[in-house]
PDB file of N, CA and C in Angstrom:
ATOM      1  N   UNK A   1      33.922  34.885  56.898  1.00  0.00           N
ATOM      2  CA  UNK A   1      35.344  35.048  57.018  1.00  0.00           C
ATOM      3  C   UNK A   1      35.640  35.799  58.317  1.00  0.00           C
ATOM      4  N   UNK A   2      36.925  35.386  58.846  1.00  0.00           N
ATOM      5  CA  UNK A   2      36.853  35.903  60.635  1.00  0.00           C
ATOM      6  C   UNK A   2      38.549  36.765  60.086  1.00  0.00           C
ATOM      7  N   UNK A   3      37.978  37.880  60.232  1.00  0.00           N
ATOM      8  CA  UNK A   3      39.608  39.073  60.267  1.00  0.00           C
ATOM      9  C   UNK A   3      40.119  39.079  61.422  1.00  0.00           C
ATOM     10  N   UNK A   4      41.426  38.616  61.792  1.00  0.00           N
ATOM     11  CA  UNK A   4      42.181  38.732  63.039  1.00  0.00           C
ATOM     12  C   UNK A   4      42.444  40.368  63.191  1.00  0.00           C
ATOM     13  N   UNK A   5      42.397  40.666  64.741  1.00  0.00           N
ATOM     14  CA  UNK A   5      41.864  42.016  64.869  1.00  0.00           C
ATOM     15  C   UNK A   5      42.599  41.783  66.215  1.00  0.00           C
ATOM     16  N   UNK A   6      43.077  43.204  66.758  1.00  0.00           N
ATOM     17  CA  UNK A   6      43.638  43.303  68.475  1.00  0.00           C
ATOM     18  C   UNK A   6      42.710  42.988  68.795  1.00  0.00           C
ATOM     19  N   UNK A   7      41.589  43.373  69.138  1.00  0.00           N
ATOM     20  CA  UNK A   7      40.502  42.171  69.850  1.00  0.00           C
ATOM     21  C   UNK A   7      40.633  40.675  69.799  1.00  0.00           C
ATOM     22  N   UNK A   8      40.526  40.236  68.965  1.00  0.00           N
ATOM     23  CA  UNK A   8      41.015  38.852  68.782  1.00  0.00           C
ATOM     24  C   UNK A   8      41.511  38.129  69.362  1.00  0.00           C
ATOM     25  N   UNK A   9      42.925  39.095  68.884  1.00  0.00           N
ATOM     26  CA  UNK A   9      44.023  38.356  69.142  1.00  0.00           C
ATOM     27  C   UNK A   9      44.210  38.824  70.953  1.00  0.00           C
ATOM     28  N   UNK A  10      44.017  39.812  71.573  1.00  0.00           N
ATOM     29  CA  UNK A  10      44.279  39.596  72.746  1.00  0.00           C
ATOM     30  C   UNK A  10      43.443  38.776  73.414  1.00  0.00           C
ATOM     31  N   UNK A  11      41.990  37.926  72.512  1.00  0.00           N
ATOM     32  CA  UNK A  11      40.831  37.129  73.358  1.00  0.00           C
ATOM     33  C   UNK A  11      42.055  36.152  72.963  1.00  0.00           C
ATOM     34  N   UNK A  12      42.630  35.757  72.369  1.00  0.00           N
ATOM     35  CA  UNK A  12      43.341  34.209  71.939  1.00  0.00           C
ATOM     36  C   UNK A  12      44.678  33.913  72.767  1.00  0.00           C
ATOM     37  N   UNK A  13      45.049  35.080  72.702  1.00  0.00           N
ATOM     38  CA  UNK A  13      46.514  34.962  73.027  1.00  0.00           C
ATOM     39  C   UNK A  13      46.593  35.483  75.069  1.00  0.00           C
ATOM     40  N   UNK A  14      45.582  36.084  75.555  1.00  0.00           N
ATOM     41  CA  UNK A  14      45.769  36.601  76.897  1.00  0.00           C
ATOM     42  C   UNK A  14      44.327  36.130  77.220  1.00  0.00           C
ATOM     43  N   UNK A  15      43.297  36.798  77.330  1.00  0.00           N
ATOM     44  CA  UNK A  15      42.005  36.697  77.959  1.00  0.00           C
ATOM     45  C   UNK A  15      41.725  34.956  78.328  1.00  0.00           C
ATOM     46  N   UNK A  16      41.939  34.116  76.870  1.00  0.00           N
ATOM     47  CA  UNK A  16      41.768  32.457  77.304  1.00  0.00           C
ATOM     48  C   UNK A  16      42.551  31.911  78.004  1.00  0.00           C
ATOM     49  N   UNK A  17      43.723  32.030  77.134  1.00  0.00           N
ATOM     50  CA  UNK A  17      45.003  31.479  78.705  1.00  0.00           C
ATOM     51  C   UNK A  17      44.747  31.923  79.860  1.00  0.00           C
ATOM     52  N   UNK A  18      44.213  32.833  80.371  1.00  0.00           N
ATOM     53  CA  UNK A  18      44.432  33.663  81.806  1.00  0.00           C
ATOM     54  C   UNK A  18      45.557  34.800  81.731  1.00  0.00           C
ATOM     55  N   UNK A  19      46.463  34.804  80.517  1.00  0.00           N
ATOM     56  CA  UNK A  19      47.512  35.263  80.914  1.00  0.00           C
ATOM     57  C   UNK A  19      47.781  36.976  81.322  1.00  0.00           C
ATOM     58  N   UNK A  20      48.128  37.428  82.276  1.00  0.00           N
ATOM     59  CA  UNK A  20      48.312  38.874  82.806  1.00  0.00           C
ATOM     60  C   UNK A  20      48.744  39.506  82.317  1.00  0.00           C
ATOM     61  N   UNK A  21      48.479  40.439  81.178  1.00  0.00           N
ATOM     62  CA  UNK A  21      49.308  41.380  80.109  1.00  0.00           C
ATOM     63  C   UNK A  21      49.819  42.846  80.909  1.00  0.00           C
ATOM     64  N   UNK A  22      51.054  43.231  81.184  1.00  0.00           N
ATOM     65  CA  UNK A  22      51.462  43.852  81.525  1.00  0.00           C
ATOM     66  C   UNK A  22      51.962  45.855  80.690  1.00  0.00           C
ATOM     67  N   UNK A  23      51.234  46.481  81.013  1.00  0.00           N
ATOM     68  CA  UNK A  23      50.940  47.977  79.980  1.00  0.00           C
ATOM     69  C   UNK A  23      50.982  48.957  80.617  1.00  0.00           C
ATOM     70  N   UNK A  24      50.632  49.641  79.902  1.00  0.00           N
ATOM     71  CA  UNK A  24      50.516  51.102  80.481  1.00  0.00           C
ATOM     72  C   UNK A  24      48.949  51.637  80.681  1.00  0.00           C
ATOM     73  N   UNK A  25      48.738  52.562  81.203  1.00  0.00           N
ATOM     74  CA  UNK A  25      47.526  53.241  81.951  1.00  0.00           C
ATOM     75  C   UNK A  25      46.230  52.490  80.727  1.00  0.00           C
ATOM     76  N   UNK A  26      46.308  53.558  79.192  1.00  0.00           N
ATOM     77  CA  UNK A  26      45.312  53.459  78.605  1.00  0.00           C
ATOM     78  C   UNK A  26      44.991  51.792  78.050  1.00  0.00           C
ATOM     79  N   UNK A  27      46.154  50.680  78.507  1.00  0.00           N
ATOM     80  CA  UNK A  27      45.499  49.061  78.335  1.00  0.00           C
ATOM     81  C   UNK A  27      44.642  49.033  79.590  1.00  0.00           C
ATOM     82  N   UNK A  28      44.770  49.545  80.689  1.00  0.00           N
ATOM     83  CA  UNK A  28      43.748  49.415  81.536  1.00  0.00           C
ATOM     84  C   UNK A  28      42.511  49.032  81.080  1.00  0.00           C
ATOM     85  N   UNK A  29      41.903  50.309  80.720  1.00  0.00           N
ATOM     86  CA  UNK A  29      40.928  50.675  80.008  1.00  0.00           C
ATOM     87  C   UNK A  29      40.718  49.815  79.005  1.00  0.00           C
ATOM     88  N   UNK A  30      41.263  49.204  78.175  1.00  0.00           N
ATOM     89  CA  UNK A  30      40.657  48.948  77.011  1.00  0.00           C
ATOM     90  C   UNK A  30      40.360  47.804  77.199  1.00  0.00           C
ATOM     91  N   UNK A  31      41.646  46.852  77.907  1.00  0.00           N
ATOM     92  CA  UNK A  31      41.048  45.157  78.161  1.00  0.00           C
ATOM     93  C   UNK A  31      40.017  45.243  79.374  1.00  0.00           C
ATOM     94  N   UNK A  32      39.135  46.435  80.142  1.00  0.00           N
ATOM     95  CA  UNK A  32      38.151  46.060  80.942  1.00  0.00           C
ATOM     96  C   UNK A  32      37.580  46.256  79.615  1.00  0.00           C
ATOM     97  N   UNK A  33      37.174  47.223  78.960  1.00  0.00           N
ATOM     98  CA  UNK A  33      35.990  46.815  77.549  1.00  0.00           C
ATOM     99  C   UNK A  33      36.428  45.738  76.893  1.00  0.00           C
ATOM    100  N   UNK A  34      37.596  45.397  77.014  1.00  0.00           N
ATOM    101  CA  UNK A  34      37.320  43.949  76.045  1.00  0.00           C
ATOM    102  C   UNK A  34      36.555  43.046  76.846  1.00  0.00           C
ATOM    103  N   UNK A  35      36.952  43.085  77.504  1.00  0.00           N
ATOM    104  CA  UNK A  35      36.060  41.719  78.695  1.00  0.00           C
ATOM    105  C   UNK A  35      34.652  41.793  78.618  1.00  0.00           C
ATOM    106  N   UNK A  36      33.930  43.173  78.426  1.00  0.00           N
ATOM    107  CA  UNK A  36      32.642  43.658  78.634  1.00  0.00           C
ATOM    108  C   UNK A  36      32.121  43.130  77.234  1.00  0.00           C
ATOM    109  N   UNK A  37      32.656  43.474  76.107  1.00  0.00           N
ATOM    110  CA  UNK A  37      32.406  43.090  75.474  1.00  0.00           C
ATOM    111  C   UNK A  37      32.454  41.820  74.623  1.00  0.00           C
ATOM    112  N   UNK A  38      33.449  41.151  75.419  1.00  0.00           N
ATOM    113  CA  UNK A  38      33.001  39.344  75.003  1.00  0.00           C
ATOM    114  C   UNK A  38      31.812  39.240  75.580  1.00  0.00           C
ATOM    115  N   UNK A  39      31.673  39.282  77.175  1.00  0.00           N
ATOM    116  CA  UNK A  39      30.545  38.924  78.016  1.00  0.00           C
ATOM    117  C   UNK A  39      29.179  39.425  77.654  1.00  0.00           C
ATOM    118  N   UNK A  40      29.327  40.633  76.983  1.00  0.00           N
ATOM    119  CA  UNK A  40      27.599  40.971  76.194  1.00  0.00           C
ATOM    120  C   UNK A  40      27.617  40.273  74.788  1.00  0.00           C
ATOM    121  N   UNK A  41      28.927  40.149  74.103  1.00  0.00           N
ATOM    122  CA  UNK A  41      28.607  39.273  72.669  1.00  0.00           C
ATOM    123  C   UNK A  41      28.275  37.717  72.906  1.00  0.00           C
ATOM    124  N   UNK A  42      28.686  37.228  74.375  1.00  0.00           N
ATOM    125  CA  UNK A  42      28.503  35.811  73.909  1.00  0.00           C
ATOM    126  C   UNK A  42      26.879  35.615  74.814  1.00  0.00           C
ATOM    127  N   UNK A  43      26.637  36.547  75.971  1.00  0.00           N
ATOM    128  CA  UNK A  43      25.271  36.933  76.140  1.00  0.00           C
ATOM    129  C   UNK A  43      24.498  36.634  74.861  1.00  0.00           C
ATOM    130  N   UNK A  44      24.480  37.649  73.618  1.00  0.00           N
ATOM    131  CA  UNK A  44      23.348  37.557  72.962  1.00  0.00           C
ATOM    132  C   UNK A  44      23.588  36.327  71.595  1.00  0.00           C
ATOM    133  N   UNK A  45      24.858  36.539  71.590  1.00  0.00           N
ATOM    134  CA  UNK A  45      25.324  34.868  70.891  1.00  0.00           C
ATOM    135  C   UNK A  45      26.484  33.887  71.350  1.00  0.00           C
ATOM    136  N   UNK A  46      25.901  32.828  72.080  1.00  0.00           N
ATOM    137  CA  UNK A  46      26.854  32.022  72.598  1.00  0.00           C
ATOM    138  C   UNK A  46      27.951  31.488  71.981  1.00  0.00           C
ATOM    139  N   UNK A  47      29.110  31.593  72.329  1.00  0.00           N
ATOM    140  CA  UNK A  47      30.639  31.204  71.404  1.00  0.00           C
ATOM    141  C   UNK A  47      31.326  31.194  72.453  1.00  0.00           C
ATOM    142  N   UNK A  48      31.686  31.206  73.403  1.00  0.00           N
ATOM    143  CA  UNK A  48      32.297  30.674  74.731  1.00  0.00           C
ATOM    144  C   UNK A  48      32.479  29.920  75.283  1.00  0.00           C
ATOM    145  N   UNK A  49      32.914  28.743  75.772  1.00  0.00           N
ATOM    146  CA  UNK A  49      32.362  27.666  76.792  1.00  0.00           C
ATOM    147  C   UNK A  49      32.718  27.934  78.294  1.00  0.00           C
ATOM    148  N   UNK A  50      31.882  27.460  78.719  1.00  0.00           N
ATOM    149  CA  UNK A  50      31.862  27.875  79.893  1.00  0.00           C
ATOM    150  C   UNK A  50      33.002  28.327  81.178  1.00  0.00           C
ATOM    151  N   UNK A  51      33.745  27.776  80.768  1.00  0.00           N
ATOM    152  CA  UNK A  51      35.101  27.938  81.520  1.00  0.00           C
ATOM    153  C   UNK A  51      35.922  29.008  80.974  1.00  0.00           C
ATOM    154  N   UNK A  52      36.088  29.500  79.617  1.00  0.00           N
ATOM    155  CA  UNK A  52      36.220  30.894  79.218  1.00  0.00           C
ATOM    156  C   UNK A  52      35.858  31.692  79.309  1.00  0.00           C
ATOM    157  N   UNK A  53      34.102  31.988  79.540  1.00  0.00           N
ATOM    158  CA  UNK A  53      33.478  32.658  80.221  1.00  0.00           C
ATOM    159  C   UNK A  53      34.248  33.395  81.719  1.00  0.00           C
ATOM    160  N   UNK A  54      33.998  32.494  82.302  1.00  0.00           N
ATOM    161  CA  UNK A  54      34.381  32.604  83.460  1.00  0.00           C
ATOM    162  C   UNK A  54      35.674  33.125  83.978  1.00  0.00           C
ATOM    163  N   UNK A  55      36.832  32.589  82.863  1.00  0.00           N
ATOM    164  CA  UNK A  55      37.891  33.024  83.188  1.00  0.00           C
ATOM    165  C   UNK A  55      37.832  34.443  82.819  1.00  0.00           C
ATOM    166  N   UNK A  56      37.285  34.593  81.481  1.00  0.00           N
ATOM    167  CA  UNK A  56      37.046  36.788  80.925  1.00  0.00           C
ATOM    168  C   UNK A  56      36.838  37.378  82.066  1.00  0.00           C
ATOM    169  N   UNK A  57      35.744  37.055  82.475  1.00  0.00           N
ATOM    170  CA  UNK A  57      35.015  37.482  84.139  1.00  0.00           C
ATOM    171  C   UNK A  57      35.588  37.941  84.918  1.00  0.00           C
ATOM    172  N   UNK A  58      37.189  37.266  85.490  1.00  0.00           N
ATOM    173  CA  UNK A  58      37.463  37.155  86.170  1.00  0.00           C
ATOM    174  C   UNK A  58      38.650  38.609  86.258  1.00  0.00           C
ATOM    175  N   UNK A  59      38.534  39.531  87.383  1.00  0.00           N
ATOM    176  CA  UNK A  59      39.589  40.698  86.852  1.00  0.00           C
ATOM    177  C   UNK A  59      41.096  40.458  86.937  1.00  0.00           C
ATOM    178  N   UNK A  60      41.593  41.304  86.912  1.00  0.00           N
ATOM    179  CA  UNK A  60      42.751  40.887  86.908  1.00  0.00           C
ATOM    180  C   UNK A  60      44.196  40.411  85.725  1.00  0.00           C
ATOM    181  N   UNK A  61      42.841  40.623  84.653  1.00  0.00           N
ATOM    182  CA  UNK A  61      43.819  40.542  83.208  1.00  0.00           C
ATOM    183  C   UNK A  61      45.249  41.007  82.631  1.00  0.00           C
ATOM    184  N   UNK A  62      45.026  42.477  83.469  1.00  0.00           N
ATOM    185  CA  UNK A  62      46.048  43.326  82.965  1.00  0.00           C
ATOM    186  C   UNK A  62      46.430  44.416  84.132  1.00  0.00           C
ATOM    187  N   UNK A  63      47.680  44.565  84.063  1.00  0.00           N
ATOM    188  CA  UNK A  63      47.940  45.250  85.107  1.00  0.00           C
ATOM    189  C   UNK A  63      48.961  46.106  85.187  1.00  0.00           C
ATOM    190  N   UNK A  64      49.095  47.580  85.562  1.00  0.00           N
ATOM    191  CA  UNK A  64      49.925  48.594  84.778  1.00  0.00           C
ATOM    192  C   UNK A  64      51.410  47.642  84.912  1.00  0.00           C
ATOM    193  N   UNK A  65      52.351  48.323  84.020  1.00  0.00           N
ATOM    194  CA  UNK A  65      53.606  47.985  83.828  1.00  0.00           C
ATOM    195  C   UNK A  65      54.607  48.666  84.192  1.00  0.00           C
ATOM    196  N   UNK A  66      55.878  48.073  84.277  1.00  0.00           N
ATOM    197  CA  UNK A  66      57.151  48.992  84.315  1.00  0.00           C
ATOM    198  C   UNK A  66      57.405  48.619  85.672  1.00  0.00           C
ATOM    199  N   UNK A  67      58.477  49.596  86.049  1.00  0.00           N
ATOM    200  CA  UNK A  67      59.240  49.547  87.033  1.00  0.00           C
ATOM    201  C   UNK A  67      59.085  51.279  87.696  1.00  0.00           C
ATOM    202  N   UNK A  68      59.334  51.306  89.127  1.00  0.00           N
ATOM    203  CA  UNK A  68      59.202  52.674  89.309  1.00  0.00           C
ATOM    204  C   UNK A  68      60.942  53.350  88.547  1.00  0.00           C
ATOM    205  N   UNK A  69      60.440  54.705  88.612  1.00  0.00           N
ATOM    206  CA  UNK A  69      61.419  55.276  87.805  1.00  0.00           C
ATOM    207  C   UNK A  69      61.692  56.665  88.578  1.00  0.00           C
ATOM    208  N   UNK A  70      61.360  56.596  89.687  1.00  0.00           N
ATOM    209  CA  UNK A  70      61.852  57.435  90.838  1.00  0.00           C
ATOM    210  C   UNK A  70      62.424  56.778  91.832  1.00  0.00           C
ATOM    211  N   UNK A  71      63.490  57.238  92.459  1.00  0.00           N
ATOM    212  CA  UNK A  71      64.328  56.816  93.923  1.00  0.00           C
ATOM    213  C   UNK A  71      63.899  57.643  94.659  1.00  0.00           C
ATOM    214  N   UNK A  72      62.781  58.055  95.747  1.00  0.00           N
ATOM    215  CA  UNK A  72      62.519  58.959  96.653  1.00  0.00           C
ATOM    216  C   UNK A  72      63.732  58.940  97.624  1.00  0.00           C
ATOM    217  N   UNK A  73      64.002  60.271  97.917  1.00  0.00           N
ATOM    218  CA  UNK A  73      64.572  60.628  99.038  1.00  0.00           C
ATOM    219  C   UNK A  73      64.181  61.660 100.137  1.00  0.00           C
ATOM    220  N   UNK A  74      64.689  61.739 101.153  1.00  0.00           N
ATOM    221  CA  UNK A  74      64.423  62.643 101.833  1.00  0.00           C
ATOM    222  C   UNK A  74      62.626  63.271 101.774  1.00  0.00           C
ATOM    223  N   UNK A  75      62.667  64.308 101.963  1.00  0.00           N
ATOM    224  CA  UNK A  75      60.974  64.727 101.927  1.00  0.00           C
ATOM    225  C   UNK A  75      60.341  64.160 100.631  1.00  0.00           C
ATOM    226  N   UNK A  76      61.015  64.199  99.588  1.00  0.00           N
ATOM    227  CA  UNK A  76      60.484  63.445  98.407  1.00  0.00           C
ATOM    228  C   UNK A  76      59.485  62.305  99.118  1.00  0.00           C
ATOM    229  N   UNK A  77      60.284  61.389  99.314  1.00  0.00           N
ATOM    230  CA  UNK A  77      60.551  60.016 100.171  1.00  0.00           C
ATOM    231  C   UNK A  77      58.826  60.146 101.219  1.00  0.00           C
ATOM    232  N   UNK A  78      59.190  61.052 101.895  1.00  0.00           N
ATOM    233  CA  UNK A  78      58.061  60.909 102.926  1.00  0.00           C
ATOM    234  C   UNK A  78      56.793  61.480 102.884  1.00  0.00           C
ATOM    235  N   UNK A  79      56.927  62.640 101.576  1.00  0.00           N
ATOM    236  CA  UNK A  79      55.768  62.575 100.784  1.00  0.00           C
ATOM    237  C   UNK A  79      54.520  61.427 100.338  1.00  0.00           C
ATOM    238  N   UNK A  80      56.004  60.715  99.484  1.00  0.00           N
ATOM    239  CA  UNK A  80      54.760  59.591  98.944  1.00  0.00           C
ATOM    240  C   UNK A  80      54.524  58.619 100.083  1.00  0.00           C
ATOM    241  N   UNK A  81      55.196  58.409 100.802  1.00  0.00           N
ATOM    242  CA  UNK A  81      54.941  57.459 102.129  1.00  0.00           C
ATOM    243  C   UNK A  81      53.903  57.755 102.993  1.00  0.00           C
ATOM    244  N   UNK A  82      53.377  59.195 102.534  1.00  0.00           N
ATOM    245  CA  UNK A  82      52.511  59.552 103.810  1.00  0.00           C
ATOM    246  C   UNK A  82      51.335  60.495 102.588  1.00  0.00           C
ATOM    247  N   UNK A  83      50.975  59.305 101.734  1.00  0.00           N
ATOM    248  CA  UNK A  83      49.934  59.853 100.177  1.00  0.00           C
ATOM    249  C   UNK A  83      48.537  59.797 100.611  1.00  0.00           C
ATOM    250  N   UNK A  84      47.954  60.907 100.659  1.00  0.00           N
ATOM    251  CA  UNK A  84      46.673  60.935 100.928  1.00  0.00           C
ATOM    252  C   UNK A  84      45.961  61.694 100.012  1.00  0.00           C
ATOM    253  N   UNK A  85      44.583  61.829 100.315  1.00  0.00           N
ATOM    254  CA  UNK A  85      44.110  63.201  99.228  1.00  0.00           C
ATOM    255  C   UNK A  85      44.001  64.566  99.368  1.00  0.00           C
ATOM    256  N   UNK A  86      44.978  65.022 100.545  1.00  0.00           N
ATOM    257  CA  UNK A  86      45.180  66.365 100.551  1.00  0.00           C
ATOM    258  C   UNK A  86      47.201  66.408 100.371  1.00  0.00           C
ATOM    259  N   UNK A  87      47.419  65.231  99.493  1.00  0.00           N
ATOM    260  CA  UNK A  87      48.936  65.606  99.522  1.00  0.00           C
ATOM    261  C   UNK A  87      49.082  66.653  98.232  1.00  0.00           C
ATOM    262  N   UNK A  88      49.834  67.620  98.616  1.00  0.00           N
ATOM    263  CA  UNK A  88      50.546  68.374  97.472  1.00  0.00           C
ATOM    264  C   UNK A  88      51.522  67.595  96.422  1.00  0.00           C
ATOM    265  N   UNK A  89      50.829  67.394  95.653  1.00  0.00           N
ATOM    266  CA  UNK A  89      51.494  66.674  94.530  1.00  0.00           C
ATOM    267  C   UNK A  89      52.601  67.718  93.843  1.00  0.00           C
ATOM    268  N   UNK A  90      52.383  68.750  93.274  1.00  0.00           N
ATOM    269  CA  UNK A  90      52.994  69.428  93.106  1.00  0.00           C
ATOM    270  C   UNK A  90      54.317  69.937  93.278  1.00  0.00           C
ATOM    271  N   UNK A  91      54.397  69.128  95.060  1.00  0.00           N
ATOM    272  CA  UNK A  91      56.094  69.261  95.253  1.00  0.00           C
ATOM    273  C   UNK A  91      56.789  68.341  95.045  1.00  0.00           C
ATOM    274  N   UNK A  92      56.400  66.868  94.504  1.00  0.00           N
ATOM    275  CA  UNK A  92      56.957  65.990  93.497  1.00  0.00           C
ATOM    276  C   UNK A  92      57.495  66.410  92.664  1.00  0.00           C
ATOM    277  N   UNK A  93      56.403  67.069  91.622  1.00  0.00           N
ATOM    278  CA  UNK A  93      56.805  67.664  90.175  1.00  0.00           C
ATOM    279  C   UNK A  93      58.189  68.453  90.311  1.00  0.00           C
ATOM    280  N   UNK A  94      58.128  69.323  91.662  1.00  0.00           N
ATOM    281  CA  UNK A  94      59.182  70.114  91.712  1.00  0.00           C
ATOM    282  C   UNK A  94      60.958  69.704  92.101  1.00  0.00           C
ATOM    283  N   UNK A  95      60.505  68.602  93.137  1.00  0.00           N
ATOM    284  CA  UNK A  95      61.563  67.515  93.303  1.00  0.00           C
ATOM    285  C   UNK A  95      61.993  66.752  92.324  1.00  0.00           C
ATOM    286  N   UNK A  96      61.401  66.367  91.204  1.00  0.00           N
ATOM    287  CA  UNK A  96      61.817  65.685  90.000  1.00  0.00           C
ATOM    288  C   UNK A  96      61.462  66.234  89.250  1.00  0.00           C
ATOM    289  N   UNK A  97      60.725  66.845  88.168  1.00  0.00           N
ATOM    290  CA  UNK A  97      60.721  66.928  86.739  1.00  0.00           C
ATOM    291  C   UNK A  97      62.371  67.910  86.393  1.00  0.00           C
ATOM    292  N   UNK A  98      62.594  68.730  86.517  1.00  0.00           N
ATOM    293  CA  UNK A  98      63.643  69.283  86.058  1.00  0.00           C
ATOM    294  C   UNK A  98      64.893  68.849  86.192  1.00  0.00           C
ATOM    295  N   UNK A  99      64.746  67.267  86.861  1.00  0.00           N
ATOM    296  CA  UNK A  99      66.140  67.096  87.271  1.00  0.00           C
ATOM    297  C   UNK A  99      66.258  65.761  85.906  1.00  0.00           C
ATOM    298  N   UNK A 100      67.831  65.223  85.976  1.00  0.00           N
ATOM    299  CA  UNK A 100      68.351  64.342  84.513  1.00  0.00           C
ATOM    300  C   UNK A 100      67.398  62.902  84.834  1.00  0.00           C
ATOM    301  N   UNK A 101      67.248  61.986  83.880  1.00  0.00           N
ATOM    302  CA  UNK A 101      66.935  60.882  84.529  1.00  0.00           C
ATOM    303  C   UNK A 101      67.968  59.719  85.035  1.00  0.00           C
ATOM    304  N   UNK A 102      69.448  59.997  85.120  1.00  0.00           N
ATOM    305  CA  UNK A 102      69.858  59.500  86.429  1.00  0.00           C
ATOM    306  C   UNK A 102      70.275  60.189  87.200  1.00  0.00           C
ATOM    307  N   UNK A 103      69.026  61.306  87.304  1.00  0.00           N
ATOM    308  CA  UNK A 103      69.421  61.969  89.223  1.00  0.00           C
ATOM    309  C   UNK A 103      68.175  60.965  89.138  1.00  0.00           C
ATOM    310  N   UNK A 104      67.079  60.882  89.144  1.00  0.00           N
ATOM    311  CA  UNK A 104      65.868  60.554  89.355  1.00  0.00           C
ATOM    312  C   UNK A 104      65.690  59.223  89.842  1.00  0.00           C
ATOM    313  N   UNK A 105      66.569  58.253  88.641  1.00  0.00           N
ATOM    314  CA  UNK A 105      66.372  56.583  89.033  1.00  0.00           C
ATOM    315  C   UNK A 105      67.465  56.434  90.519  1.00  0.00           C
ATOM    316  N   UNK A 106      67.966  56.912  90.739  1.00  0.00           N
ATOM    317  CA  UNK A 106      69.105  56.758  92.019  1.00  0.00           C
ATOM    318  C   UNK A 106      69.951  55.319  91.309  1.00  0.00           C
ATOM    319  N   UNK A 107      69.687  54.566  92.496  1.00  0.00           N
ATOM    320  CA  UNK A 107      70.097  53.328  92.210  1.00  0.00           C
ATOM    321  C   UNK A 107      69.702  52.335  92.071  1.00  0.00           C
ATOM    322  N   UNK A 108      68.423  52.239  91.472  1.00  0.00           N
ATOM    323  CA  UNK A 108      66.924  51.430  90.907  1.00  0.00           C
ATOM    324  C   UNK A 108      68.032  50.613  89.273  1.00  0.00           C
ATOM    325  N   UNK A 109      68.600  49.848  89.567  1.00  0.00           N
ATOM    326  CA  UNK A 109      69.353  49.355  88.672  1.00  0.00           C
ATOM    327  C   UNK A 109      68.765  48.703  87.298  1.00  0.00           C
ATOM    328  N   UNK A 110      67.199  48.106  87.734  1.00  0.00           N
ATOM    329  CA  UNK A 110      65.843  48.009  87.009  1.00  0.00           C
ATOM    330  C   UNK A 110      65.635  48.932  85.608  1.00  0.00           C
ATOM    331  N   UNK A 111      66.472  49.939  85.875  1.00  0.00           N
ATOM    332  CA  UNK A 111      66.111  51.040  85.237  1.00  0.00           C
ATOM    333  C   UNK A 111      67.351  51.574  84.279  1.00  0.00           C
ATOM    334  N   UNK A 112      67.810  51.186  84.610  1.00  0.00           N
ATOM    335  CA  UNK A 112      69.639  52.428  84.196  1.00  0.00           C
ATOM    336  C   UNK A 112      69.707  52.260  82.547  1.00  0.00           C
ATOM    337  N   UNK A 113      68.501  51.120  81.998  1.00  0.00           N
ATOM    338  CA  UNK A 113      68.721  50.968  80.526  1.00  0.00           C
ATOM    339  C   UNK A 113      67.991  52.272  80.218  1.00  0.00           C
ATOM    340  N   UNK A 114      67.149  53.234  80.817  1.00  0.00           N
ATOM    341  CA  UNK A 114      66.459  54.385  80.306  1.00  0.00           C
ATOM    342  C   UNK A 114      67.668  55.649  79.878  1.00  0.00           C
ATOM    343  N   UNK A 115      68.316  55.426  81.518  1.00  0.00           N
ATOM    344  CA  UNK A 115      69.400  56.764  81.203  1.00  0.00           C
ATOM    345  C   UNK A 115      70.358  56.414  79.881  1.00  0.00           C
ATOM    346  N   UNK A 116      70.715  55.117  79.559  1.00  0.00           N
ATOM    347  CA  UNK A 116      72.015  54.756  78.342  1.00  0.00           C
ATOM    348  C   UNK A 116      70.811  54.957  77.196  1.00  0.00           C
ATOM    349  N   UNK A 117      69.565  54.656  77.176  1.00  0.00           N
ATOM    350  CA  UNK A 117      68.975  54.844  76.016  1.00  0.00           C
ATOM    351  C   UNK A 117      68.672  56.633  75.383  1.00  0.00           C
ATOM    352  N   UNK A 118      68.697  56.942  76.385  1.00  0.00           N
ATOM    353  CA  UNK A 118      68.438  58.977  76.458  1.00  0.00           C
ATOM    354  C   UNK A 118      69.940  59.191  76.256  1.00  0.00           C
ATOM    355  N   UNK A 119      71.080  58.782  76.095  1.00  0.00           N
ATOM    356  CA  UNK A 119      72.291  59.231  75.957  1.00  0.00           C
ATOM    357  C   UNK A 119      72.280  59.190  74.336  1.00  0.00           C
ATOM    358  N   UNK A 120      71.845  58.191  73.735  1.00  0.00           N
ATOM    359  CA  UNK A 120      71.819  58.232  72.073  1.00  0.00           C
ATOM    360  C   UNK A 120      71.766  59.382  71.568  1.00  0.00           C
TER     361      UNK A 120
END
């Protein structure tokens, strides 16, 4: 008997089609182990055909989601424009976290369903 399982169902419904599932950080992570782990299960027992194989293989499955949810301005702005690994992140946090989230989205219109949903 075969229990449909998020594994499964994301091998049926995304991984075979090809199709690009769009998430947040921790799907990263999980559809590269899914992939790893079709490719060592059908390794030691074949259930794949070859062209599914290949497509699992292939990266690119999933890829973070959303929309940005900051409008940089000013030094904000040229902060992230100029992101390296000695940028002070920190003066992000300070440029945005304490402020509403429509000071934040500006005019990212993508977005404005966050601020009417935080008004509830």
């Amino acid at each position: 008997m075969l229990y449909a399982d998020r594994i499964l169902a994301y091998l049926v419904r995304c991984l075979l089609p090809g199709v690009v599932a769009v998430g947040g950080t921790s799907q990263q992570d999980y559809v590269a182990l899914y992939r790893r782990m079709f490719v060592t299960a059908d390794a030691e027992a074949p259930f794949l055909d070859r062209s599914d194989l290949d497509r699992i293989r292939q990266p690119g499955h999933s890829v973070v989601g959303g929309r940005p949810l900051l409008e940089p301005y000013g030094e904000s702005f040229e902060l992230i424009r100029h992101l390296g690994p000695h940028t002070r992140l920190a003066d992000l946090d300070e440029a945005y976290l304490d402020r509403p989230v429509g000071e934040t989205i500006g005019e990212l219109r993508g977005v404005r369903h966050l601020e009417r949903a935080l008004d509830r």
